[in-house]
C-alpha atoms as a PDB file:
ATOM      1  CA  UNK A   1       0.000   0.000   0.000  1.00  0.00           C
ATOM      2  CA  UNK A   2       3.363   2.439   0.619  1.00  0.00           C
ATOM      3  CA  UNK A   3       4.179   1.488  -2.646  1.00  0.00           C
ATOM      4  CA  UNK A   4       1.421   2.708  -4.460  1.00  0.00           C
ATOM      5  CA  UNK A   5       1.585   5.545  -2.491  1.00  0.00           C
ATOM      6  CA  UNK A   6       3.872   7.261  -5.130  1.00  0.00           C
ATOM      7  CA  UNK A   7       2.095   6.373  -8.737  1.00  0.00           C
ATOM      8  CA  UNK A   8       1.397   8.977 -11.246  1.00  0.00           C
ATOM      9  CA  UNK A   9      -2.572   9.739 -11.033  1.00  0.00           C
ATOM     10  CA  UNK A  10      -4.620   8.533 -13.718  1.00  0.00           C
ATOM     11  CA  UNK A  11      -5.986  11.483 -16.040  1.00  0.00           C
ATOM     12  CA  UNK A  12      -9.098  11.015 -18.350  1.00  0.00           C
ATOM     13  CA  UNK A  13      -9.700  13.123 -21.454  1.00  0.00           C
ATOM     14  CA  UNK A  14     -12.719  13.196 -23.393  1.00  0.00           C
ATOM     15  CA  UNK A  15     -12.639  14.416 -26.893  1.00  0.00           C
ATOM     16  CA  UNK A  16     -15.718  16.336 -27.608  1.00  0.00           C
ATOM     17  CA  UNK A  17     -15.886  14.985 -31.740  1.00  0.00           C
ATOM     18  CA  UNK A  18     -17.746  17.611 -34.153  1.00  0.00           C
ATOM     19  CA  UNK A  19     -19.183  16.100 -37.137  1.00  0.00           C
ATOM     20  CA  UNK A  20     -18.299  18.672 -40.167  1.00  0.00           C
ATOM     21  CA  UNK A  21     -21.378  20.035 -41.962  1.00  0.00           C
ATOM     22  CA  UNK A  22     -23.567  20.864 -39.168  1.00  0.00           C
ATOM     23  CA  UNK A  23     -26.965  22.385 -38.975  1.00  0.00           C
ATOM     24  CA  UNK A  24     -26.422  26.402 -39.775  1.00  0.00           C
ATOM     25  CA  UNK A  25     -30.003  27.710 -40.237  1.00  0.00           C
ATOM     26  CA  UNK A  26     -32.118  27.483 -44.060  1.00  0.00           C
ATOM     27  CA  UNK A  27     -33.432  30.558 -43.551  1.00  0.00           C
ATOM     28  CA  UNK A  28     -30.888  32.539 -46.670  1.00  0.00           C
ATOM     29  CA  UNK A  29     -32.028  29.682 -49.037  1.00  0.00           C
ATOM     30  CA  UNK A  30     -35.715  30.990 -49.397  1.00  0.00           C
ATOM     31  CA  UNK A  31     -34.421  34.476 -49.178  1.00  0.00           C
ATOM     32  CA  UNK A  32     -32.169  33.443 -52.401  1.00  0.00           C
ATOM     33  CA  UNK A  33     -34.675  31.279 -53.852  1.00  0.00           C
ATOM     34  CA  UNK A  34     -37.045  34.178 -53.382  1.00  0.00           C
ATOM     35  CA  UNK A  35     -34.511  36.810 -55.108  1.00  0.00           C
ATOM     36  CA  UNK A  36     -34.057  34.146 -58.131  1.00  0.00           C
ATOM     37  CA  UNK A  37     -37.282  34.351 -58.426  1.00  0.00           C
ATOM     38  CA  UNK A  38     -37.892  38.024 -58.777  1.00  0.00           C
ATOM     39  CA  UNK A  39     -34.562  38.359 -61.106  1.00  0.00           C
ATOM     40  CA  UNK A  40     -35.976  35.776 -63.253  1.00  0.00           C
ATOM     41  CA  UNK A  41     -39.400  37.743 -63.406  1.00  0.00           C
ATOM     42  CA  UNK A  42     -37.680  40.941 -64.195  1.00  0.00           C
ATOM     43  CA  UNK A  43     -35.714  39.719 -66.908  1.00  0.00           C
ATOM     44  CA  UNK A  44     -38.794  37.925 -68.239  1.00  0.00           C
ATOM     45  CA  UNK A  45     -40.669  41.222 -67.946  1.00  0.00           C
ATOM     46  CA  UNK A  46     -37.781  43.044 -69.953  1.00  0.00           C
ATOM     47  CA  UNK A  47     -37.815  40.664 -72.446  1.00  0.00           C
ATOM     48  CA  UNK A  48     -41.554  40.763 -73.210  1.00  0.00           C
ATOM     49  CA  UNK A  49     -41.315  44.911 -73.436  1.00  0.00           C
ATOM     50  CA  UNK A  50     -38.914  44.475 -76.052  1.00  0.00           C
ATOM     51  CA  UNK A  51     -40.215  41.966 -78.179  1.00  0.00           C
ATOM     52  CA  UNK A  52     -43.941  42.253 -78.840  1.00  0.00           C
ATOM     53  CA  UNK A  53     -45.854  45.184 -79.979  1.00  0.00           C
ATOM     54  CA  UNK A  54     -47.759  47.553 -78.528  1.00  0.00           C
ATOM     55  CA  UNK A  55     -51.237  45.490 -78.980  1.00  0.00           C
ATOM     56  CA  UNK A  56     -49.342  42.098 -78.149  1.00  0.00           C
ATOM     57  CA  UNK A  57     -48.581  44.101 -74.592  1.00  0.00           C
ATOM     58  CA  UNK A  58     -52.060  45.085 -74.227  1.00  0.00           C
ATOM     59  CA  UNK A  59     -53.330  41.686 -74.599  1.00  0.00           C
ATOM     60  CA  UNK A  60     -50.726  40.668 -72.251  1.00  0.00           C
ATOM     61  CA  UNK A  61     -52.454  42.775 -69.820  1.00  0.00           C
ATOM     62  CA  UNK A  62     -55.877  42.605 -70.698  1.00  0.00           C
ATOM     63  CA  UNK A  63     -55.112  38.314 -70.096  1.00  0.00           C
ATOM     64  CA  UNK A  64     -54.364  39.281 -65.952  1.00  0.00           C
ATOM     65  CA  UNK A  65     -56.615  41.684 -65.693  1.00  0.00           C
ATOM     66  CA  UNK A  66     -59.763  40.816 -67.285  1.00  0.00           C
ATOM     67  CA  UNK A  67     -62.533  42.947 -68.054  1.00  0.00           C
ATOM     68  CA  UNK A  68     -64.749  40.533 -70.032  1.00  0.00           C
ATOM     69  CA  UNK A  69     -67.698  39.134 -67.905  1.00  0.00           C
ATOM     70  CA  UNK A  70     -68.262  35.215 -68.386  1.00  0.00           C
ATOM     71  CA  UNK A  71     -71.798  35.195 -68.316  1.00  0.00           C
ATOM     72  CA  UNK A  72     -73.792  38.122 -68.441  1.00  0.00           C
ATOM     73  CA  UNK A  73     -76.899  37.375 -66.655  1.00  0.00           C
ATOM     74  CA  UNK A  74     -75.278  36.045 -63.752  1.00  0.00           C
ATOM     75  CA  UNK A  75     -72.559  33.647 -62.102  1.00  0.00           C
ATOM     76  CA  UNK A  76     -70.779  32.629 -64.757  1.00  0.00           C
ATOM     77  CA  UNK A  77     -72.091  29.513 -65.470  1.00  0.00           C
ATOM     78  CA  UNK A  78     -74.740  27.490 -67.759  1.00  0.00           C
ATOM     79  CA  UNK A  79     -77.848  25.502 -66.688  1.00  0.00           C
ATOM     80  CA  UNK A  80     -78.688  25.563 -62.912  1.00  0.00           C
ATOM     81  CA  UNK A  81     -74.916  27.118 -62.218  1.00  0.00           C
ATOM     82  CA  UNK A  82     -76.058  29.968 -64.094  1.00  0.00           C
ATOM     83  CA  UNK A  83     -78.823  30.704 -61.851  1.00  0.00           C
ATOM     84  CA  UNK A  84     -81.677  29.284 -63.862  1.00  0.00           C
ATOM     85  CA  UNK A  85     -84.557  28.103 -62.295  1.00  0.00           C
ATOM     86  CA  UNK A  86     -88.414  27.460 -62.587  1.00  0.00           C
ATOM     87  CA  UNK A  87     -88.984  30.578 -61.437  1.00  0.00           C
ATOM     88  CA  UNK A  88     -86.623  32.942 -63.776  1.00  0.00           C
ATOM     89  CA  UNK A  89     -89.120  34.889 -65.825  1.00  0.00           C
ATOM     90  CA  UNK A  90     -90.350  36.145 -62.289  1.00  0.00           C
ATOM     91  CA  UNK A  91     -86.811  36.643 -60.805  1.00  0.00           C
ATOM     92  CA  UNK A  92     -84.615  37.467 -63.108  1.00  0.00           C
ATOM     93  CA  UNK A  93     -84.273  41.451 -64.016  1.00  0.00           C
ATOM     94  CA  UNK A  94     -87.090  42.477 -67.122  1.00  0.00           C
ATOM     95  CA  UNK A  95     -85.624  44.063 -70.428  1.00  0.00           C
ATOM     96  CA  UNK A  96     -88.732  46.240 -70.772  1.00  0.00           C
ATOM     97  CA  UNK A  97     -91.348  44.131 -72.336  1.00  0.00           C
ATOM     98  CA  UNK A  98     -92.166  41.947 -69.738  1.00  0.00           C
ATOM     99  CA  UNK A  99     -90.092  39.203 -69.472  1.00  0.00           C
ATOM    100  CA  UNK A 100     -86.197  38.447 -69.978  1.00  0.00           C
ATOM    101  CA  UNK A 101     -84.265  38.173 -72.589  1.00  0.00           C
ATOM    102  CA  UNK A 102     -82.841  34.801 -72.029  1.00  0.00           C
ATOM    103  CA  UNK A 103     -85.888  32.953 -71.914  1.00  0.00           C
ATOM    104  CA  UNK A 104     -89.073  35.695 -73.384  1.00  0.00           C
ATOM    105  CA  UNK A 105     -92.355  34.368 -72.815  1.00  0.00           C
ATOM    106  CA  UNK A 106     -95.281  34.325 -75.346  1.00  0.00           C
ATOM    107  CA  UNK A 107     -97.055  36.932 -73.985  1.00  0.00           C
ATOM    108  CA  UNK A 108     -93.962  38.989 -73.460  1.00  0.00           C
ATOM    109  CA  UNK A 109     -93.115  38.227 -77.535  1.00  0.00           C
ATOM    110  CA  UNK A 110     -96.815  39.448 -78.318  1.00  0.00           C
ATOM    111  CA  UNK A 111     -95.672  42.943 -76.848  1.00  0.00           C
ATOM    112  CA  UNK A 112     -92.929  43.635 -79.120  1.00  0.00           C
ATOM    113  CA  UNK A 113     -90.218  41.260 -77.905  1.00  0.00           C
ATOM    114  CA  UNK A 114     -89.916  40.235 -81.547  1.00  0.00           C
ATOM    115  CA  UNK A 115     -88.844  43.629 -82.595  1.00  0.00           C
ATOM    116  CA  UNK A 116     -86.103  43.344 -80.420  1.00  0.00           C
ATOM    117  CA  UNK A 117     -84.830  40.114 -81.135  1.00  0.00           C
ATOM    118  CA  UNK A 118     -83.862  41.502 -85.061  1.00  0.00           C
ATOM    119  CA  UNK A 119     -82.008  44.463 -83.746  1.00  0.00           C
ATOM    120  CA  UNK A 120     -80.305  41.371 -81.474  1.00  0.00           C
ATOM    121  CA  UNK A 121     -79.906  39.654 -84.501  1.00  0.00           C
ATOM    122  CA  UNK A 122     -78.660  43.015 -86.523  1.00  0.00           C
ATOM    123  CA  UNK A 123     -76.246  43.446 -83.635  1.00  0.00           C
ATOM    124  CA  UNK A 124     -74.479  40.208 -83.813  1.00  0.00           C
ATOM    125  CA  UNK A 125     -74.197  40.106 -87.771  1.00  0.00           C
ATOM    126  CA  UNK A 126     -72.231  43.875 -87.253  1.00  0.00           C
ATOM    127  CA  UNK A 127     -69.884  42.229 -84.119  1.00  0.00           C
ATOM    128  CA  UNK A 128     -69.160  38.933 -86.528  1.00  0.00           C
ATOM    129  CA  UNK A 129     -68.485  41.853 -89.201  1.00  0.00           C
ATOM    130  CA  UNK A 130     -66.387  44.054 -87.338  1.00  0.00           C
ATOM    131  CA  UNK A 131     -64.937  41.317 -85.375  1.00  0.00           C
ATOM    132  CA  UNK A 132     -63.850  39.506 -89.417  1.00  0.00           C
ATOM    133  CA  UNK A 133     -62.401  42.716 -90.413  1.00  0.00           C
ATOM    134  CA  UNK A 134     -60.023  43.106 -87.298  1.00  0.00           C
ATOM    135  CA  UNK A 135     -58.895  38.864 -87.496  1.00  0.00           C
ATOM    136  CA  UNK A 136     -58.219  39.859 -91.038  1.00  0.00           C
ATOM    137  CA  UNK A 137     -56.044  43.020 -90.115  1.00  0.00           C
ATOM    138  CA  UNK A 138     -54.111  41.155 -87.629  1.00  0.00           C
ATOM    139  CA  UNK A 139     -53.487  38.138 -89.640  1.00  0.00           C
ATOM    140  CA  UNK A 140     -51.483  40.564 -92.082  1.00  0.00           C
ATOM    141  CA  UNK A 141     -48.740  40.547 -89.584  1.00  0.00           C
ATOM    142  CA  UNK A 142     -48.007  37.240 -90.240  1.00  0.00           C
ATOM    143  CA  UNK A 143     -47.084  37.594 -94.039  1.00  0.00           C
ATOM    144  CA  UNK A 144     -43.996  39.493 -94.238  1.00  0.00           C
ATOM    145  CA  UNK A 145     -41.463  41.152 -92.493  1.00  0.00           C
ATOM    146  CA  UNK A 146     -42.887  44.334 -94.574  1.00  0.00           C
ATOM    147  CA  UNK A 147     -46.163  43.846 -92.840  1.00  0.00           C
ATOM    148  CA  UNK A 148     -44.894  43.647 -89.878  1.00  0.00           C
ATOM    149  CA  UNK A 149     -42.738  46.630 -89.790  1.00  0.00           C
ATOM    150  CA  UNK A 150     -46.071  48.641 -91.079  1.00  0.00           C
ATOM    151  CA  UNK A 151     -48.421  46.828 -88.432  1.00  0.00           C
ATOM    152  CA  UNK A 152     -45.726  48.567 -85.826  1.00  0.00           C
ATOM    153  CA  UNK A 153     -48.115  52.015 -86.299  1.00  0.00           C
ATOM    154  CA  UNK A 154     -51.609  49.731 -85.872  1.00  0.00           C
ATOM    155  CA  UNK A 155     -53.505  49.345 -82.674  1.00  0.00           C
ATOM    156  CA  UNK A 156     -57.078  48.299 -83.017  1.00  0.00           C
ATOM    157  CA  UNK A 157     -60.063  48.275 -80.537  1.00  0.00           C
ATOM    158  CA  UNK A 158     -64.018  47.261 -80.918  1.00  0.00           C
ATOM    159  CA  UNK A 159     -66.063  50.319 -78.741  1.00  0.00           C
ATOM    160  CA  UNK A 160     -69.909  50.996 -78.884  1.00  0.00           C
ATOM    161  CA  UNK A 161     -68.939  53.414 -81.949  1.00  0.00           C
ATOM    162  CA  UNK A 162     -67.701  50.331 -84.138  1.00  0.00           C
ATOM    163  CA  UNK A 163     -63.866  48.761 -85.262  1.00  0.00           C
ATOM    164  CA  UNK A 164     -61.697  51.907 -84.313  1.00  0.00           C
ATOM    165  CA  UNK A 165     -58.223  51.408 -86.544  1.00  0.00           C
ATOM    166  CA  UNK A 166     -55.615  53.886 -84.600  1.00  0.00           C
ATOM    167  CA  UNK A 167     -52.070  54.253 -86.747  1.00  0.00           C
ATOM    168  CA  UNK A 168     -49.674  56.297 -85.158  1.00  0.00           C
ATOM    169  CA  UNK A 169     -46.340  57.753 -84.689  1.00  0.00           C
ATOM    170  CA  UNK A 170     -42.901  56.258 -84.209  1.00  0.00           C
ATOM    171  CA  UNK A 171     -39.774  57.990 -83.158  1.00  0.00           C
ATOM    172  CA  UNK A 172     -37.863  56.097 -86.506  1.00  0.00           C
ATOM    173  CA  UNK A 173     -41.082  56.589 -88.762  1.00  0.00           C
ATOM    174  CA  UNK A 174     -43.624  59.645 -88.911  1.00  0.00           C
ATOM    175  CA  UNK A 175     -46.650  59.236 -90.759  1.00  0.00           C
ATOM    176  CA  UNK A 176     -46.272  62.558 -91.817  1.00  0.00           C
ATOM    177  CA  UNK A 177     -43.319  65.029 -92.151  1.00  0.00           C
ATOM    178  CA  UNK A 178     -42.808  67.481 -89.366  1.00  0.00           C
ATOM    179  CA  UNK A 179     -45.347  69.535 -88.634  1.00  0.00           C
ATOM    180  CA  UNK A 180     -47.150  69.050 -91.657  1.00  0.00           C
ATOM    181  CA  UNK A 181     -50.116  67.006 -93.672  1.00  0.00           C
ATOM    182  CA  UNK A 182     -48.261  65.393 -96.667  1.00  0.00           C
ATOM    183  CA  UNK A 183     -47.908  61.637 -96.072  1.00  0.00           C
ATOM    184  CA  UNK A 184     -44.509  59.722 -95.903  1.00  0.00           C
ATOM    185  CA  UNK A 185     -44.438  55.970 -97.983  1.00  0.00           C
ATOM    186  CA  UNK A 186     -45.276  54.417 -93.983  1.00  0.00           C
ATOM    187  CA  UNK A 187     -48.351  55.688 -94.618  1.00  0.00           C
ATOM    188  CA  UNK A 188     -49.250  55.317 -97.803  1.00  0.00           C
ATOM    189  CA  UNK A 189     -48.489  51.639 -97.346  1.00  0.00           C
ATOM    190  CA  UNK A 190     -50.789  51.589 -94.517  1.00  0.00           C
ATOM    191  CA  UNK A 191     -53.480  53.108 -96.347  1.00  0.00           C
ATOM    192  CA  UNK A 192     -53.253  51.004 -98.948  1.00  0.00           C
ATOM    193  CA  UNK A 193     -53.274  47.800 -96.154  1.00  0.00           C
ATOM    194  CA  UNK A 194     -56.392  49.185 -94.902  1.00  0.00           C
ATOM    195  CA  UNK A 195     -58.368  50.039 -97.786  1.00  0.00           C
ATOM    196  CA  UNK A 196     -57.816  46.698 -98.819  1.00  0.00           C
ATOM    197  CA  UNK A 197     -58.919  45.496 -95.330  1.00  0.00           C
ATOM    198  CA  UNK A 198     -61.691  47.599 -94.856  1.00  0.00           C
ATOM    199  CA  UNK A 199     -63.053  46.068 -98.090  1.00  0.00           C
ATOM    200  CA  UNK A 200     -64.350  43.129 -96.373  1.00  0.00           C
ATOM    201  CA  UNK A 201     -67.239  45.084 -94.579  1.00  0.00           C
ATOM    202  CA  UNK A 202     -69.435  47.621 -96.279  1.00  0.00           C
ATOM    203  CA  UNK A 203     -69.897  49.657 -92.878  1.00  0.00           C
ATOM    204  CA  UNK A 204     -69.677  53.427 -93.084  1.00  0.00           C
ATOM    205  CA  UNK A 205     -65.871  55.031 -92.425  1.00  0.00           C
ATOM    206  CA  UNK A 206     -65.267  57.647 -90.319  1.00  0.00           C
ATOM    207  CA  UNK A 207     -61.565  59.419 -90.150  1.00  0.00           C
ATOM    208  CA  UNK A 208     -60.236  61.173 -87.062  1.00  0.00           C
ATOM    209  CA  UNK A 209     -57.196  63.201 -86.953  1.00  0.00           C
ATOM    210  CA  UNK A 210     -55.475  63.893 -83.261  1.00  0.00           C
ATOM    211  CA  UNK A 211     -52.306  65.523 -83.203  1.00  0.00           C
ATOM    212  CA  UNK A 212     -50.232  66.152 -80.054  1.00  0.00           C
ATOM    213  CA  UNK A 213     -49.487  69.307 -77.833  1.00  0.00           C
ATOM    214  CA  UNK A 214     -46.948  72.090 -78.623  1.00  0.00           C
ATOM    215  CA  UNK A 215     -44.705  72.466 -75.218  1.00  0.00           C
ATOM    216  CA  UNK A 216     -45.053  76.192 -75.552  1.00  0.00           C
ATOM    217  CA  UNK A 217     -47.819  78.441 -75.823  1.00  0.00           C
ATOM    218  CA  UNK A 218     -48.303  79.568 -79.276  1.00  0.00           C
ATOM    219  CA  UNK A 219     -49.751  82.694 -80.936  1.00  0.00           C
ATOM    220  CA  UNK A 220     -51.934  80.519 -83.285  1.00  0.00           C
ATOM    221  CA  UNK A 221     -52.723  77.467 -82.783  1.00  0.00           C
ATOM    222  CA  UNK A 222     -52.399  74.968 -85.496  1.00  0.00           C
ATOM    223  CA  UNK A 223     -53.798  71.845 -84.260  1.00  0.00           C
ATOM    224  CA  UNK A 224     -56.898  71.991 -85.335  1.00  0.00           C
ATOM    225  CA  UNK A 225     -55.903  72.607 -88.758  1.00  0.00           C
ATOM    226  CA  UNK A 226     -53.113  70.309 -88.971  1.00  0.00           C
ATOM    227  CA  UNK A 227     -55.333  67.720 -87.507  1.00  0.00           C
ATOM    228  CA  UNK A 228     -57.807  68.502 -90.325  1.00  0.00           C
ATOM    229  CA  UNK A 229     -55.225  68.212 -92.638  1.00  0.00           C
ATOM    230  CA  UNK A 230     -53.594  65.014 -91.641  1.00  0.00           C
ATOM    231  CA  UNK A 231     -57.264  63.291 -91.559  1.00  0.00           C
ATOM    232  CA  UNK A 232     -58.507  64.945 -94.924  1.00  0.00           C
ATOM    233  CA  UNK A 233     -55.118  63.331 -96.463  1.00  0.00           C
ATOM    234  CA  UNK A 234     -55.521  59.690 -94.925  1.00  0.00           C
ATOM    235  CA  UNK A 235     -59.232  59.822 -96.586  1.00  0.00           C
ATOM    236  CA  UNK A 236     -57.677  60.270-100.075  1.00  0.00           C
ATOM    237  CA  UNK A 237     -55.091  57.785 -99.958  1.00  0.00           C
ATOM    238  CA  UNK A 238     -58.036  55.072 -98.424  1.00  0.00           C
ATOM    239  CA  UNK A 239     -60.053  56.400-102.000  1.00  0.00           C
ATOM    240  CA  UNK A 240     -57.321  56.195-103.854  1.00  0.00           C
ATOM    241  CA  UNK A 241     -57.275  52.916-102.920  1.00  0.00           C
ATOM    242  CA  UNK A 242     -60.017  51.953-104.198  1.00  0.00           C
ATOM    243  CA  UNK A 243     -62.536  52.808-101.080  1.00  0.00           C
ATOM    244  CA  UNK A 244     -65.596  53.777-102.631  1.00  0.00           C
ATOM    245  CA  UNK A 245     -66.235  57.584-101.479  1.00  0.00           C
ATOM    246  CA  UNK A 246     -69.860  56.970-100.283  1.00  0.00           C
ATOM    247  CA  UNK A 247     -68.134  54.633 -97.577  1.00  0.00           C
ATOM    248  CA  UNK A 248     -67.068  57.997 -95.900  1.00  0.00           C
ATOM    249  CA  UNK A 249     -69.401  59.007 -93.211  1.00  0.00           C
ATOM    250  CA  UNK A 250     -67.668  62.266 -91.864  1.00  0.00           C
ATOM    251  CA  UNK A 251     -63.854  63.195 -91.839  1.00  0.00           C
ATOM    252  CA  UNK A 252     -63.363  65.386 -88.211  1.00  0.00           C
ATOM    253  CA  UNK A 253     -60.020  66.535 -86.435  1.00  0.00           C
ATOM    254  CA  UNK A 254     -59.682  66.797 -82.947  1.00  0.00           C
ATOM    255  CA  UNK A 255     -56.574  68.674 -81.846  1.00  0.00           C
ATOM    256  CA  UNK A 256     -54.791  67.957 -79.063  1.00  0.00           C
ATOM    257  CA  UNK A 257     -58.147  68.009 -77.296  1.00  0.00           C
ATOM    258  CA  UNK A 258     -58.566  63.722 -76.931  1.00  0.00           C
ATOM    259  CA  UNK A 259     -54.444  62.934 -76.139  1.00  0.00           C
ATOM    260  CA  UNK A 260     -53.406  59.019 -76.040  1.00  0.00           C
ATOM    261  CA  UNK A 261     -50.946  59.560 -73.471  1.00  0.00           C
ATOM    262  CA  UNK A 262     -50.320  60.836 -69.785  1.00  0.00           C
ATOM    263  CA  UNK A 263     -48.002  63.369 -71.698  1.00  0.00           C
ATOM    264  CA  UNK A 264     -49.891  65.650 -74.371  1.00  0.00           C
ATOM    265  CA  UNK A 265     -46.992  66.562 -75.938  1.00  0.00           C
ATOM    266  CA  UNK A 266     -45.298  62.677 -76.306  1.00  0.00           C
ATOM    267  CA  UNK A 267     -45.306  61.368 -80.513  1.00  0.00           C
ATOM    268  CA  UNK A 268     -47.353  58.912 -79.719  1.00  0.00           C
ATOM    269  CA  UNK A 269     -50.583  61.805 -79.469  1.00  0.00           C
ATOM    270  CA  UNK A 270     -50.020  62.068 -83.313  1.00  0.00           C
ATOM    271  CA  UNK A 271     -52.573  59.545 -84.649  1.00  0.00           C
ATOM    272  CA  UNK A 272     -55.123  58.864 -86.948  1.00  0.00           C
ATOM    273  CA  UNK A 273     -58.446  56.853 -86.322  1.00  0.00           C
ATOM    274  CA  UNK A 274     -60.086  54.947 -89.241  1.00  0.00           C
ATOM    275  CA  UNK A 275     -63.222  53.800 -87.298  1.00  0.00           C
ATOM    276  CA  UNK A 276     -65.284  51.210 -88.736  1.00  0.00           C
ATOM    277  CA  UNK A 277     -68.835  52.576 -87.705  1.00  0.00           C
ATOM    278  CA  UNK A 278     -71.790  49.996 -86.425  1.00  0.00           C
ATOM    279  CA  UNK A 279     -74.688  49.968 -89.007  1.00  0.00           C
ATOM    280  CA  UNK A 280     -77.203  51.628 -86.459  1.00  0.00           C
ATOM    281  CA  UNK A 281     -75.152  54.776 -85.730  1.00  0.00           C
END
C-alpha cells in the first residue's frame, strides 16, 4: 500500500468529436430562392417589353386583368350554375317588355319582344363583321417582315362606336413630315393595307385626326388645322385605294383636345383613327 503511495494519477480526457457540416439555419435559401425568383421575373418582364408590340402588350395585360364578364346574366355559369330556375321569368331582371331576354315568354313576344330580337340579330351580324375585319387586319402581320414593320403604327379596338383602326407615330417613322399634312411611304403603305382590309365590310368610315401638344404656348394654334389636314389626307389615300367615297361618313379633327398619353406633348398623341362605324349609328 506504501508502494502505491507514489504512482502517477490517472488522467481522463474526453474528446468532444464535431461532425463537419452541421446544422447552420435554411433561412438565406428561401431568401435566395425568393430573389431568383424576382430576377428571373424581371428579366422575363424586360424581355416581353422588347419583343412584342404595342397590342401584343395590351393583350398581355388585358389576359391578368380581365374585363370581359363570363356570363352576363349572372354567375358565370350554364344551366342551374347559371342561376336558372323554374322561377326565372319572375326573378330574373325584365328588359322592358315583360319578361327576360334569355328565356321571353309568349305573352312577353306578343308585346314587341320580336322587334327586339332583329335588332339582337342586326347586332351580332355587325360584331361577326367588325370582329372579321379586325382577325383579317391582324393576320397581315403574319405575311412578311414588310407587314410587320407597317403593323408597328396599328392598334385596333371594338367600342360601342364600331372597329376603331388607330395608326400612329414612331420615333424612326412619322406618318407625316414634321409639322405638316403630306404623307410619308409608312403611310401610304398603310393606307393602302387598310383600304384593302376595310373592303371586307361595307360599314360606313369615319376618319379622325389627333395631333399632339406644342410644349409652348403659341400665338396661333395649329392643331386643329393640322389635324384637319392630316385626316382629310388619310381619306384620299383610303379612295385612292379603291374605297368607294360613299363609304365615308364624316372626316373630323380633334386637336390635341382627346391625347393618347399621360403626356400631351409625347409622338405617340399624333394619330389617326379609321373607325369602322356599327350599321345603327
Amino acid at each position: 500500500m506504501a508502494g502505491q503511495g507514489n504512482a502517477a494519477p490517472v488522467i481522463i480526457k474526453r474528446k468532444k468529436v464535431v461532425q463537419g457540416g452541421g446544422h447552420h439555419g435554411g433561412a438565406w435559401k428561401v431568401a435566395y430562392a425568393d430573389f431568383v425568383t424576382a430576377m428571373m421575373a424581371f428579366f422575363m418582364l424586360m424581355w416581353l417589353l422588347n419583343a412584342t408590340t404595342e397590342k401584343q402588350r395590351k393583350g398581355i395585360a388585358d389576359y391578368f386583368n380581365p374585363t370581359i364578364p363570363v356570363n352576363r346574366v349572372s354567375g358565370g355559369g350554364d344551366g342551374a350554375f347559371g342561376g336558372d330556375s323554374t322561377f326565372t321569368e319572375n326573378t330574373l331582371a325584365q328588359n322592358g317588355t315583360g319578361a327576360t331576354a334569355a328565356h321571353p315568354t309568349e305573352s312577353a313576344q306578343a308585346r314587341g319582344e320580336s322587334g327586339n330580337a332583329e335588332a339582337e340579330g342586326g347586332a351580332t351580324a355587325d360584331n361577326e363583321a367588325l370582329a372579321e375585319v379586325e382577325q383579317a387586319l391582324t393576320a397581315k402581320g403574319g405575311e412578311s417582315m414588310t407587314m410587320e414593320r407597317l403593323l408597328r403604327h396599328v392598334v385596333t379596338r371594338i367600342t360601342d362606336e364600331g372597329l376603331v383602326v388607330e395608326i400612329f407615330d414612331l420615333e424612326d417613322a412619322p406618318l407625316f413630315a414634321m409639322e405638316t399634312a403630306t404623307p410619308t411611304a409608312v403611310t401610304k403603305e398603310i393606307a393602302m393595307l387598310l383600304s384593302d382590309v376595310l373592303g371586307l365590310a361595307t360599314n360606313e368610315i369615319a376618319v379622325n385626326g389627333h395631333v399632339r401638344s406644342y410644349p409652348v404656348t403659341l400665338r396661333q394654334d395649329p392643331t386643329w388645322d393640322l389635324s384637319t389636314q392630316r385626316a382629310q389626307v388619310l381619306r384620299e389615300l383610303l379612295e385612292h385605294h379603291k374605297l368607294p367615297t360613299n363609304r365615308i361618313a364624316r372626316v373630323t379633327g380633334h386637336a390635341n383636345r382627346k391625347p393618347a398619353t399621360a403626356d400631351p406633348t409625347a409622338l405617340r398623341n399624333n394619330r389617326i383613327e379609321i373607325v369602322l362605324l356599327r350599321r345603327n349609328r
